[in-house]
Protein backbone atom coordinates (compact mmCIF):
# COMPACT_ATOMS: atom_id res chain seq x y z
CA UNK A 1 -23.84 -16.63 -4.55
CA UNK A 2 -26.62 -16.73 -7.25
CA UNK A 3 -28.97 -14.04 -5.20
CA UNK A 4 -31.55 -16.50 -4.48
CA UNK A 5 -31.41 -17.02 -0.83
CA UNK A 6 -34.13 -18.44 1.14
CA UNK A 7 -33.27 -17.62 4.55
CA UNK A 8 -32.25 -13.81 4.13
CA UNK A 9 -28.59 -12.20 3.80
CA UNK A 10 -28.44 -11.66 7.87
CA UNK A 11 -29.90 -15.05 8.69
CA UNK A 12 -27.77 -17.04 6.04
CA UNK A 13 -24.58 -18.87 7.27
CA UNK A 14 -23.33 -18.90 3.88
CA UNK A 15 -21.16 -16.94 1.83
CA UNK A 16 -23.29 -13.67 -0.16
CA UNK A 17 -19.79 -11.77 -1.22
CA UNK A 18 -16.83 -12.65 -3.10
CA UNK A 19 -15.00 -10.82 -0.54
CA UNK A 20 -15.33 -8.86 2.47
CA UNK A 21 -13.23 -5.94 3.79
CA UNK A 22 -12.92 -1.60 2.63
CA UNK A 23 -10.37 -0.80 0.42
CA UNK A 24 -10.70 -2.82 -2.79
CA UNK A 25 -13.22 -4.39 -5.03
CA UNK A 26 -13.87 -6.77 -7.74
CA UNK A 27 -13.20 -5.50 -11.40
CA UNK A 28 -13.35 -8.02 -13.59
CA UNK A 29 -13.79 -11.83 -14.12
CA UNK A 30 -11.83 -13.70 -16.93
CA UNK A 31 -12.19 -17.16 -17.92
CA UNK A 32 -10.82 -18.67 -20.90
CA UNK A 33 -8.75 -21.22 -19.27
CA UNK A 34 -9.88 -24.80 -18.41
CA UNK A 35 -7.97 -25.93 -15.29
CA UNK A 36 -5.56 -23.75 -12.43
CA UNK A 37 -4.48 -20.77 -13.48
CA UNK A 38 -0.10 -21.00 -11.94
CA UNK A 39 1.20 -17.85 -13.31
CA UNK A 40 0.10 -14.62 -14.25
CA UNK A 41 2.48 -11.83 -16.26
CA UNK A 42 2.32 -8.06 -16.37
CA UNK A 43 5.34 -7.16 -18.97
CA UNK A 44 5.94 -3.23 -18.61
CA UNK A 45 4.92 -0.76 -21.10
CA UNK A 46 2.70 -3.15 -23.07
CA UNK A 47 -0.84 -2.95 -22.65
CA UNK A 48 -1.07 -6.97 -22.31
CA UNK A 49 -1.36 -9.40 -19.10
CA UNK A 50 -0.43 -12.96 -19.84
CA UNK A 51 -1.56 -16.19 -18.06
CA UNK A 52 0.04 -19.61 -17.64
CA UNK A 53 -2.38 -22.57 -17.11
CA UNK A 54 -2.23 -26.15 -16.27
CA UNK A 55 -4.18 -26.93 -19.86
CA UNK A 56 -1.73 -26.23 -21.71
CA UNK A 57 -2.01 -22.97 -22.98
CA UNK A 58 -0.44 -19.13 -22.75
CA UNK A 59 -2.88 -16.47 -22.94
CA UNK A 60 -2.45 -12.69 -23.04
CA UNK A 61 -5.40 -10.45 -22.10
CA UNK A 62 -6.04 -7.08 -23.95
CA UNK A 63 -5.94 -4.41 -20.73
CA UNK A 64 -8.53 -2.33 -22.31
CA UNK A 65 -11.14 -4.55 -23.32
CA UNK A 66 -10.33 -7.26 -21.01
CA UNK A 67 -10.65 -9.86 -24.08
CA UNK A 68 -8.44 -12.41 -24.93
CA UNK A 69 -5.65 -11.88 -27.84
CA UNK A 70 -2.55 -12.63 -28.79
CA UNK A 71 0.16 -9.77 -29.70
CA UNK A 72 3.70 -9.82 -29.64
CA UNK A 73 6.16 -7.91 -30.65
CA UNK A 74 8.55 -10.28 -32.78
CA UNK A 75 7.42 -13.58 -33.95
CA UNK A 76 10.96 -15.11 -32.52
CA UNK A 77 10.49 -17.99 -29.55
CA UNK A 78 13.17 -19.70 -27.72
CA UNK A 79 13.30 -22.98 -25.87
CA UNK A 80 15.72 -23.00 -22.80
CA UNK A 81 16.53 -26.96 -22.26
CA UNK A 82 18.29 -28.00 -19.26
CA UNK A 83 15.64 -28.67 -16.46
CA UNK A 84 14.80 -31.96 -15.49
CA UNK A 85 11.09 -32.25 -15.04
CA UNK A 86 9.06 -30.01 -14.57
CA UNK A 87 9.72 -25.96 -13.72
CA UNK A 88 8.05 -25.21 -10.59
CA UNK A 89 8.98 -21.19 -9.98
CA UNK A 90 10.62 -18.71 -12.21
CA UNK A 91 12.33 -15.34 -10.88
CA UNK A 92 14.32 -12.76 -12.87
CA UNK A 93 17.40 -10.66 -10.89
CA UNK A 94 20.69 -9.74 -11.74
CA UNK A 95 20.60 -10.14 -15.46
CA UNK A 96 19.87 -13.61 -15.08
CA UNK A 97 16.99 -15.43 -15.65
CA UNK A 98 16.43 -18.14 -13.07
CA UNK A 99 14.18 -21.73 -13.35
CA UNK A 100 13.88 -23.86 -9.98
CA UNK A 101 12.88 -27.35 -10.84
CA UNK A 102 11.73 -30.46 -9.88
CA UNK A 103 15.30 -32.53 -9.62
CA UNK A 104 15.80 -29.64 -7.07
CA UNK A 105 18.04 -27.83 -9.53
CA UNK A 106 18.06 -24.28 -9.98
CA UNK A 107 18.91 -23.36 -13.48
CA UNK A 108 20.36 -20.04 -14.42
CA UNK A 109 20.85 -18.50 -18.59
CA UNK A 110 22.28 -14.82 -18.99
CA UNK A 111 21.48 -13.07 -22.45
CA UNK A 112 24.20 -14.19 -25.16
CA UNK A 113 25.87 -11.14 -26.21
CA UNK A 114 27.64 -13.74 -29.55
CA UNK A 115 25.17 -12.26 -32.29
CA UNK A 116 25.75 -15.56 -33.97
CA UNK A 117 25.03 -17.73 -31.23
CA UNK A 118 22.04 -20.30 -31.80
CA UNK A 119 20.11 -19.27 -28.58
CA UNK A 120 20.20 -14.89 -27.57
CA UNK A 121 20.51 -17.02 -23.59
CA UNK A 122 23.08 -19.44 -22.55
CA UNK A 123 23.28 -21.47 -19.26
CA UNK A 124 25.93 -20.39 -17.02
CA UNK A 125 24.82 -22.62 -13.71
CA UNK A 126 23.79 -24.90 -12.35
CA UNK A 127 22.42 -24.60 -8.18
CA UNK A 128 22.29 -27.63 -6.90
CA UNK A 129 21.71 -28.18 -3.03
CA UNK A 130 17.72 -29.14 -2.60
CA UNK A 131 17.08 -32.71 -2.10
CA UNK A 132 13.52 -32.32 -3.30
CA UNK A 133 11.32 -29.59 -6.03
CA UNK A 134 12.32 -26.44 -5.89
CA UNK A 135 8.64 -24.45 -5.40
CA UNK A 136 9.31 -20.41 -5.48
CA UNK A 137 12.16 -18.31 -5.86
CA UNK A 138 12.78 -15.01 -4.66
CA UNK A 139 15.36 -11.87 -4.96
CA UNK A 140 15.88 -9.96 -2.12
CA UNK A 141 18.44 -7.14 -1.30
CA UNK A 142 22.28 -7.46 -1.21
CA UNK A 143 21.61 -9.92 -4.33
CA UNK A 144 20.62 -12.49 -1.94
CA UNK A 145 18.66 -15.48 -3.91
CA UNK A 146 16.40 -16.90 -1.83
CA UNK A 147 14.88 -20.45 -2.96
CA UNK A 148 12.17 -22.44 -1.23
CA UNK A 149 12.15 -26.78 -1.47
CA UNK A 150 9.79 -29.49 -0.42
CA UNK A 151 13.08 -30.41 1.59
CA UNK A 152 11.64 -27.51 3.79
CA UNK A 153 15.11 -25.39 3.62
CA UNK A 154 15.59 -22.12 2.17
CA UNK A 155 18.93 -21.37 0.47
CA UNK A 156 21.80 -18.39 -2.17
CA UNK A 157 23.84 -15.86 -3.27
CA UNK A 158 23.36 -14.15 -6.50
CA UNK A 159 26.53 -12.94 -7.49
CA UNK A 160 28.50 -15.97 -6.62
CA UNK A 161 25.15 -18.43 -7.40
CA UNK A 162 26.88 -20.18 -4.45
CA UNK A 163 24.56 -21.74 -1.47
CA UNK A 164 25.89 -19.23 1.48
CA UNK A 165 23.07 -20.39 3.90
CA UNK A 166 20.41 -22.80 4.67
CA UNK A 167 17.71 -21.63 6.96
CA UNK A 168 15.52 -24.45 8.60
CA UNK A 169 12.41 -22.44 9.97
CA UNK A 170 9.67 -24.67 8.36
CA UNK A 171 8.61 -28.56 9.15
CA UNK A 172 6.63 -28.92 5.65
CA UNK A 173 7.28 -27.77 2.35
CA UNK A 174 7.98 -24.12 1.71
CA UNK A 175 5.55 -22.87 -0.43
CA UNK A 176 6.55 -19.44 -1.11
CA UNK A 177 8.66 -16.02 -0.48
CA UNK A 178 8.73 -12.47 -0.82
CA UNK A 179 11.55 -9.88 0.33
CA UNK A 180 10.12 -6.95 1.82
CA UNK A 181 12.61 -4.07 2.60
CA UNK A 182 15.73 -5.76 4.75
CA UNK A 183 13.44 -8.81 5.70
CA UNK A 184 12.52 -12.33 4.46
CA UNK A 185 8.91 -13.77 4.65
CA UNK A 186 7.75 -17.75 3.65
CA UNK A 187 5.10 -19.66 3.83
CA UNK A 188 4.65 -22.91 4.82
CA UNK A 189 2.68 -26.20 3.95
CA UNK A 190 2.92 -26.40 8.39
CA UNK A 191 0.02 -23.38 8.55
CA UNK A 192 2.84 -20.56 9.80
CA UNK A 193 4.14 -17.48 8.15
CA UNK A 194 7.97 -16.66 8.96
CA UNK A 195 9.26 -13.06 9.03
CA UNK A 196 13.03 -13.30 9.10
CA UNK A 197 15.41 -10.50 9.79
CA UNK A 198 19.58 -10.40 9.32
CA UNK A 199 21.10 -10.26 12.53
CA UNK A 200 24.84 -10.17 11.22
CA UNK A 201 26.38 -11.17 7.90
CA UNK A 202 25.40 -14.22 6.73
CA UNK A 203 23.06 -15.21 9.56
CA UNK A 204 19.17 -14.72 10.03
CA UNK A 205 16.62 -15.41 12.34
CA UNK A 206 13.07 -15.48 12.66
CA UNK A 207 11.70 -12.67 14.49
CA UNK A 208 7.76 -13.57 14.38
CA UNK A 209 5.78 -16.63 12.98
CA UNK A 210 1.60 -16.22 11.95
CA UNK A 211 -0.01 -18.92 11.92
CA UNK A 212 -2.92 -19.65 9.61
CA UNK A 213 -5.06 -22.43 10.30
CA UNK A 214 -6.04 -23.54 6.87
CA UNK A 215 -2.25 -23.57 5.82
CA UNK A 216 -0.64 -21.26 3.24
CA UNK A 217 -0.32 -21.87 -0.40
CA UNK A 218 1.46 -18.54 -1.30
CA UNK A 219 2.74 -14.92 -0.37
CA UNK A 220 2.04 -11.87 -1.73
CA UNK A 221 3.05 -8.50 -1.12
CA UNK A 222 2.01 -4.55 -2.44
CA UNK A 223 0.68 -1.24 -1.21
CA UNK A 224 -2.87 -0.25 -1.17
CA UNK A 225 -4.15 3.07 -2.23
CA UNK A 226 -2.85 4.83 1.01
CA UNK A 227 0.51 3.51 -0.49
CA UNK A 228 0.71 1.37 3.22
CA UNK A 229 1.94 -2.45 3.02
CA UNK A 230 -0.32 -5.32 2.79
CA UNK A 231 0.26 -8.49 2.82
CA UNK A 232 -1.67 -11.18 0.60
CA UNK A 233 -2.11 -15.09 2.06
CA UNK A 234 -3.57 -17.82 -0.15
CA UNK A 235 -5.01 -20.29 2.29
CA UNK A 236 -5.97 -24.10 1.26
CA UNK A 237 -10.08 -23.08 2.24
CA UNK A 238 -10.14 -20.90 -1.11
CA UNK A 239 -9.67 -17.70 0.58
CA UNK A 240 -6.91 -14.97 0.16
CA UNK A 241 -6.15 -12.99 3.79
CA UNK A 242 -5.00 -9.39 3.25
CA UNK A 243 -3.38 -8.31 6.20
CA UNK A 244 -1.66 -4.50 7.11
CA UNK A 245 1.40 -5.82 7.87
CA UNK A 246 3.92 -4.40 10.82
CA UNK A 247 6.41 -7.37 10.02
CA UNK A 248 5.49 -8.21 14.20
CA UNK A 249 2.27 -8.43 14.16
CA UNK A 250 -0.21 -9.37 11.54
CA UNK A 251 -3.99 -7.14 11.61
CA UNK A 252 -6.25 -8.34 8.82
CA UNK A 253 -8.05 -6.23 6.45
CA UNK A 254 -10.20 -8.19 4.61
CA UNK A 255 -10.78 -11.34 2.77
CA UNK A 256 -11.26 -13.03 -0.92
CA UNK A 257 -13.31 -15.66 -1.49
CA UNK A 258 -12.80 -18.19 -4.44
CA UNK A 259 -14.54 -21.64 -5.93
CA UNK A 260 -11.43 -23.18 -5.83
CA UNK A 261 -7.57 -22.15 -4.38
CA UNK A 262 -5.86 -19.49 -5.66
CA UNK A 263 -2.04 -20.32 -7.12
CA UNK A 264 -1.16 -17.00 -9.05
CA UNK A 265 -1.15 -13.66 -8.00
CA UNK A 266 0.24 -10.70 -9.80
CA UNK A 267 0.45 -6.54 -9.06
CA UNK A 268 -0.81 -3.81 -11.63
CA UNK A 269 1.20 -1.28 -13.04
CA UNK A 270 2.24 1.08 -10.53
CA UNK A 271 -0.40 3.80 -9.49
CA UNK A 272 -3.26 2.25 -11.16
CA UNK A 273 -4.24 -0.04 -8.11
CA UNK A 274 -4.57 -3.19 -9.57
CA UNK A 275 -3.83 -6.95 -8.72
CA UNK A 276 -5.00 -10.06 -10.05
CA UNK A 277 -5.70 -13.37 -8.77
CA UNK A 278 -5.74 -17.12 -10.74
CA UNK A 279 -7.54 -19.75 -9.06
CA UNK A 280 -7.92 -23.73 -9.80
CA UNK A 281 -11.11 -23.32 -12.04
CA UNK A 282 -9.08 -21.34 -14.64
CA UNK A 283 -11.17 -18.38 -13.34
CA UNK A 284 -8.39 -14.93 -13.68
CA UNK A 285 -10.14 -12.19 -11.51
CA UNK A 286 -9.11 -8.59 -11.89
CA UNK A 287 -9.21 -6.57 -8.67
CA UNK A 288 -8.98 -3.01 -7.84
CA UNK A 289 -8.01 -0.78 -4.49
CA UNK A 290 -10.76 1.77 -3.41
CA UNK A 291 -9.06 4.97 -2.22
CA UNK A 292 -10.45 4.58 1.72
CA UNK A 293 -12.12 7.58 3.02
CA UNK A 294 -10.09 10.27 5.18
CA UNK A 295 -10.95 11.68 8.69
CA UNK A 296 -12.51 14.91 8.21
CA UNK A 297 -10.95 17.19 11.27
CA UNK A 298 -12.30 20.60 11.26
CA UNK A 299 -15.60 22.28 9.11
CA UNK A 300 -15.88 26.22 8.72
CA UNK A 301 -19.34 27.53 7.80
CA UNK A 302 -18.42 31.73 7.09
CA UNK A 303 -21.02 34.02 8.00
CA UNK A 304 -22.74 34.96 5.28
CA UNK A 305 -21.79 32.83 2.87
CA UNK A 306 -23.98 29.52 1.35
CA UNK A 307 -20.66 27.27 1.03
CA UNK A 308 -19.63 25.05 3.66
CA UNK A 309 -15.83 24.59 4.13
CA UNK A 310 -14.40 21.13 5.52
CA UNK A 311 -10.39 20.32 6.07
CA UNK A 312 -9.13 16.64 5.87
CA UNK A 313 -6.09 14.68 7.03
CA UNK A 314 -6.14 13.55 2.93
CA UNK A 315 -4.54 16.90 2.64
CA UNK A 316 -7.45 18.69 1.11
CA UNK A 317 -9.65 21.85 1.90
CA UNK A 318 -13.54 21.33 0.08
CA UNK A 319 -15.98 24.03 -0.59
CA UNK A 320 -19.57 22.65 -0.65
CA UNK A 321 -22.76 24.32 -2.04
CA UNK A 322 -25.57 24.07 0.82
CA UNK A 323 -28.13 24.21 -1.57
CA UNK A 324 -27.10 20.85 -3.80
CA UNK A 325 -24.51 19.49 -1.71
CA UNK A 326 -21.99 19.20 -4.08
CA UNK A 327 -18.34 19.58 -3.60
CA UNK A 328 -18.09 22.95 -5.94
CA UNK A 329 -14.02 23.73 -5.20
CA UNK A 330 -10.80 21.48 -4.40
CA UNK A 331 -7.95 22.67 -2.75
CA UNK A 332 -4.84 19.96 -2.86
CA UNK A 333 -2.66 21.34 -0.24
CA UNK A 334 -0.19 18.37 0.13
CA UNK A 335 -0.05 18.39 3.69
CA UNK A 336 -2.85 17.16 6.34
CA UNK A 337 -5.20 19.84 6.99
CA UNK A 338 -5.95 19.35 11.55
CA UNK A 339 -7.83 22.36 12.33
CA UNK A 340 -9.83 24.94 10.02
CA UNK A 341 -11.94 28.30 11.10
CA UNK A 342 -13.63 31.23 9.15
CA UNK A 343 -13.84 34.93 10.25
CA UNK A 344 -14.95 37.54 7.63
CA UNK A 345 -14.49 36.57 4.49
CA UNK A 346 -10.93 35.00 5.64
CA UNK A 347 -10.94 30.99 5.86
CA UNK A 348 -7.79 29.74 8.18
CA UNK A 349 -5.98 26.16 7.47
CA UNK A 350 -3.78 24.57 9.93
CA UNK A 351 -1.20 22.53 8.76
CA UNK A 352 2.32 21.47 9.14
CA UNK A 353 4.29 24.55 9.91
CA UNK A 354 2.13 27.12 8.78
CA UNK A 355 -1.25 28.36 8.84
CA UNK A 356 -3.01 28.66 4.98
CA UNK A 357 -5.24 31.73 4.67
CA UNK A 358 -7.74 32.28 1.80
CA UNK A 359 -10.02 35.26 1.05
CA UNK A 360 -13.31 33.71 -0.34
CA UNK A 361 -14.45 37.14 -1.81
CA UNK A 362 -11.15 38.54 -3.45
CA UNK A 363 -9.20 35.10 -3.80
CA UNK A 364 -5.91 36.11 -2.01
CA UNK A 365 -4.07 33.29 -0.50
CA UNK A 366 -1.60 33.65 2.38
CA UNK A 367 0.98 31.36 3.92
CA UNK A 368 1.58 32.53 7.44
CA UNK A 369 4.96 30.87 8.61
CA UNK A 370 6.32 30.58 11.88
CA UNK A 371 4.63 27.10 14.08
CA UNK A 372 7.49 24.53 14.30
CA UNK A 373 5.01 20.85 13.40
CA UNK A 374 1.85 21.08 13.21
CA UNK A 375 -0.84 23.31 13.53
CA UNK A 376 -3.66 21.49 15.83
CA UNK A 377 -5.91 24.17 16.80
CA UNK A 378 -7.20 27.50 15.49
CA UNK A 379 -9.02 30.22 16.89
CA UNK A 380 -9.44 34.46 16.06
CA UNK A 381 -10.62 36.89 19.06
CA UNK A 382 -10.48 40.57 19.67
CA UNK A 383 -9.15 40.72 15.46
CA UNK A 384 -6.58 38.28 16.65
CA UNK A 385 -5.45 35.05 14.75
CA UNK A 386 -4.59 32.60 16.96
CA UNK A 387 -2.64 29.25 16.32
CA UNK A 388 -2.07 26.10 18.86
CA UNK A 389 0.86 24.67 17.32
CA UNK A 390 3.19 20.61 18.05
CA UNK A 391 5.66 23.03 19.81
CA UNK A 392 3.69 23.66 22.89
CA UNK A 393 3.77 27.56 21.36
CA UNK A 394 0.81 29.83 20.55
CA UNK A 395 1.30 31.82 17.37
CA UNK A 396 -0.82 35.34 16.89
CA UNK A 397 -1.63 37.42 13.88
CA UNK A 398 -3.06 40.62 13.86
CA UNK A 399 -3.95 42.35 10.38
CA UNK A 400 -1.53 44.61 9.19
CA UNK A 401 -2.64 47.87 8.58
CA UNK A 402 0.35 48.63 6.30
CA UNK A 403 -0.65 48.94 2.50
CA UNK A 404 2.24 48.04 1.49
CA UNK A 405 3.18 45.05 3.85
CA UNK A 406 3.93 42.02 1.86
CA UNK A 407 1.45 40.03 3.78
CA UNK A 408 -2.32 41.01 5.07
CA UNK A 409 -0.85 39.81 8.56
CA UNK A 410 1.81 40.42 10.64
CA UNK A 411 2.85 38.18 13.63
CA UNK A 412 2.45 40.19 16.82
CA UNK A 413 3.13 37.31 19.89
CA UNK A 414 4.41 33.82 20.43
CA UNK A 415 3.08 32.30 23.65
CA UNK A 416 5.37 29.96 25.28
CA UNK A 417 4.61 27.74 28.01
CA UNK A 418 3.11 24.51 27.40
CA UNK A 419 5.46 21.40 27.61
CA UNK A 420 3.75 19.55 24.68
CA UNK A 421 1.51 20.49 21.80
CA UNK A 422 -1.37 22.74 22.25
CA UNK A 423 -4.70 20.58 20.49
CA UNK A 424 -7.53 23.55 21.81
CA UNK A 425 -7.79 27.07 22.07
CA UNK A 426 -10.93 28.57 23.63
CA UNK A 427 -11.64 32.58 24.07
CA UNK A 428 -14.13 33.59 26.40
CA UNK A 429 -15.24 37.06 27.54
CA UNK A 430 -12.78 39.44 29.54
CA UNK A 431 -10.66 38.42 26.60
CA UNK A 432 -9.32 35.58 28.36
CA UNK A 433 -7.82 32.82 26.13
CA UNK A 434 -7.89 29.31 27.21
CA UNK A 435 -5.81 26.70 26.02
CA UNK A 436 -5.58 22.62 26.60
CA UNK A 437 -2.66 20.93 25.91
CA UNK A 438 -0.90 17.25 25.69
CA UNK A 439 0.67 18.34 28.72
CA UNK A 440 -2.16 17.54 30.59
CA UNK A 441 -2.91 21.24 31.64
CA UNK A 442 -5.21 24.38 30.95
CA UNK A 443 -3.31 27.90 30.77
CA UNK A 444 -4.79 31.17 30.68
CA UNK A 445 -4.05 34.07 29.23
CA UNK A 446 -6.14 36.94 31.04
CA UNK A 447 -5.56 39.16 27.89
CA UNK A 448 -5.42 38.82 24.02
CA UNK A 449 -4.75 42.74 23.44
C-alpha cells in the first residue's frame, strides 16, 4: 500500500488497491477519531454527516470541505434514560424512535406533544422477548419491526410493538438486517446471508442462504449509478463484498479493502452517489459510484460530413469531430438508442416505438411513429426508409413530396411476416431486401419499389 513494492504490481501477492471492482471509487479519507467508528449519520437537508465512535466522541463533518465542525441548529440536548447497559442499534419508523439494548430490551419514546413536559420524548414501551443484546434493528413494510439478538432469533410488530413472530434461521448471533422491497435479509455471526420472503400472513421463510466464508459483520443495501440494487457485506477479513443482488442468487461486483473491520455504513443523499464506510481504526472513508460505461450499438459516419455519429443503449445520440475527437453535440433522447444509419444529410435513430430523424444541415427533427417495441435494425434503399422493428413487422418511409405534409415522410408499407423481432435488414442489388429475424429465419422481399 505505500507504492514501494519490490517484486512488481503483477508479481506481488499482496494487496496494491483499496478496492477492486468498476463502478465506484474512493473520495475521501477522514480520520479524527481514535478507535471504531459504530455509526455514521446523514440528517436531510443539512450539509453535515455525523459519526459515533467508541472514544467517546460525536463528530459532524462539513460536506463541502470534508473538515471536521460542529453546527447545530438549537443548542437544546436531551437524555433518553431507560436502557439498561449499553445501546447496541438504533432505528427510527412510525413516529417512534426505537433503542435495542443490551438487557435484550427494546426501548421505544414518541415526541411529547405536552409543551410543558420536561423531556419533547416520552417512553411508551417497553419490547421485551430477547434473552440476550439486542444488535440491529430494522423497519420493513406493513410496519413490521424486525430486531436481531445474540439469542440468534429475529422478532415485531410496529403498530401493536407486540412480538407477532420469531424466526430461527441463524445458529450464531444475528448481526444485522435490511428490508428490501417485500423481503427480509440478515446476517449472521454462522458465515450465511438469509433472504426471507412472506409466504402468508404472519409466516416467512427463507428462500436462499449465501454463505461467506469469513463471516458477516453487517448488511447494507442501495442502488448504484445505473439505479440497480447492490448489496454491501462487511466480512470479519476487513473487506466489504458488493454484490448485484437478484434476492436468489448473489454475483459480486467488487470489493473494499480496509486496515481493520468495517462496523458503520451509511448512503449519500439521493442522486449524488455517495456512501460511506467506518472502520475499527477510526478511519471514515467517503466513497463515490462511477457512472459505468454503456454499450455503444450502432455508429453513422454521413457522407460528406467530418462528424461521426454513435447511438447508445444510455439513451443518447453523440456527434464527434474527426479532427479532435471530441464529443461536439449531445442528444438525451430518454430511451435506448439499438440501431442508427445516415443517408443524405438525414441521420435515422431507432428506438422504442419510433424511429428519430434529424437533418444535420437544416436541423429539422422528425419522430416517425408506427413500430410497436423496439426498433432493432435500420436500413434506406431505392429512397426507402426501412425499419426492423420487436413486432416481427418491417416499417417503410418514403419522402413525401407534399410541401405541405406535416412530416418530410410518409409511411408507404408495413411488412408482416416474421414470428419474432426483426434484429437485421440487408438490401442487395435487384432491390431485394433481406431480413434476419429471432425467428430463426431469412425472408426476402424481391422488391422495395
Amino acid at each position: 500500500m505505500t507504492e514501494n513494492c519490490v517484486h512488481g504490481d503483477l508479481r506481488c501477492p499482496n494487496l496494491h488497491s483499496w478496492f477492486i471492482g468498476d463502478g465506484f471509487s474512493a473520495l475521501a479519507k477522514l480520520h479524527e477519531h481514535k478507535k471504531v467508528v459504530i455509526g455514521i449519520a446523514l440528517p436531510a437537508g443539512l450539509d453535515k454527516l455525523y459519526s459515533g465512535s467508541f472514544d467517546g466522541t460525536v463528530r459532524a463533518w462539513d460536506c463541502n470541505t470534508s473538515r471536521c465542525a460542529w453546527n447545530i441548529q438549537t443548542s437544546a440536548d436531551v437524555t433518553l434514560d431507560g436502557p439498561k447497559g449499553q445501546v447496541l442499534s438504533l432505528n427510527f419508523g412510525n413516529d417512534i424512535l426505537l433503542a435495542g439494548a443490551e438487557d435484550g430490551v427494546i426501548y421505544a419514546w414518541r415526541g411529547n406533544s405536552d409543551p410543558k413536559a420536561e423531556s419533547p420524548f416520552e417512553l411508551v414501551a417497553t419490547l421485551s422477548g430477547h434473552t440476550k443484546p439486542v444488535v440491529c434493528l430494522a423497519i420493513g413494510c406493513y410496519k413490521m419491526l424486525y430486531s436481531g439478538s445474540m439469542d440468534h432469533s429475529i422478532k415485531w410488530d410496529l403498530d401493536t410493538l407486540e412480538c407477532t413472530m420469531t424466526l430461527n434461521g441463524h445458529t450464531d448471533t444475528v448481526t444485522s438486517l435490511i428490508c428490501w422491497e417485500d423481503y427480509l435479509l440478515s446476517s449472521s455471526s454462522d458465515c450465511t446471508v438469509n433472504v426471507w420472503v412472506c409466504i402468508e400472513e404472519g409466516t416467512m421463510k427463507v428462500t436462499y442462504t449465501h454463505t461467506e466464508e469469513n463471516g458477516v459483520l453487517g448488511l447494507y443495501g442501495m442502488t448504484d449509478a445505473d439505479v440497480k440494487p447492490i448489496l454491501f457485506c462487511s466480512c470479519k477479513d476487513n473487506s466489504v463484498l458488493s454484490y448485484s443482488a437478484c434476492l436468489y442468487w448473489f454475483l459480486e461486483k467488487g470489493r473494499l479493502f480496509t486496515r481493520q473491520e468495517v462496523r458503520s455504513f451509511e448512503i449519500g443523499p439521493s442522486g449524488l452517489g455517495l456512501f460511506f464506510t467506518g472502520d475499527e481504526t477510526g478511519l471514515l472513508n467517503v466513497w463515490e459510484w462511477l457512472e459505468e460505461p454503456k454499450v455503444v450499438t450502432a455508429i453513422a459516419p454521413p457522407t460528406g460530413s467530418d462528424k461521426l455519429y454513435s447511438g447508445s443503449i444510455d439513451g443518447t445520440v453523440r456527434a464527434w469531430d474527426c479532427n479532435t475527437g471530441c464529443c461536439v453535440n449531445f442528444i438525451n433522447l430518454n430511451s435506448e438508442v439499438t440501431s442508427l444509419i445516415s443517408e443524405g444529410p438525414w441521420i435515422y435513430a431507432g428506438l422504442k416505438n419510433s424511429v428519430k430523424a434529424w437533418n444535420i444541415q437544416t436541423g429539422v427533427d422528425v419522430t416517425l411513429d408506427g413500430p410497436k417495441g423496439q426498433v432493432f435494425s435500420l436500413n434506406f434503399g431505392n429512397d426507402i426508409l426501412l425499419a426492423g422493428a420487436e413486432d416481427g413487422v418491417i416499417y417503410a418511409w418514403r419522402g413525401n413530396s407534399d410541401p405541405k405534409a406535416e412530416s418530410p415522410f410518409e409511411l408507404v408499407a408495413t411488412l408482416s411476416g416474421h414470428t419474432k423481432p426483426v434484429v437485421c435488414l440487408a438490401i442487395r442489388c435487384y432491390k431485394m431486401l433481406y431480413s434476419g429475424s429471432m425467428d430463426h429465419s431469412i425472408k426476402v422481399v424481391f422488391s422495395v419499389n
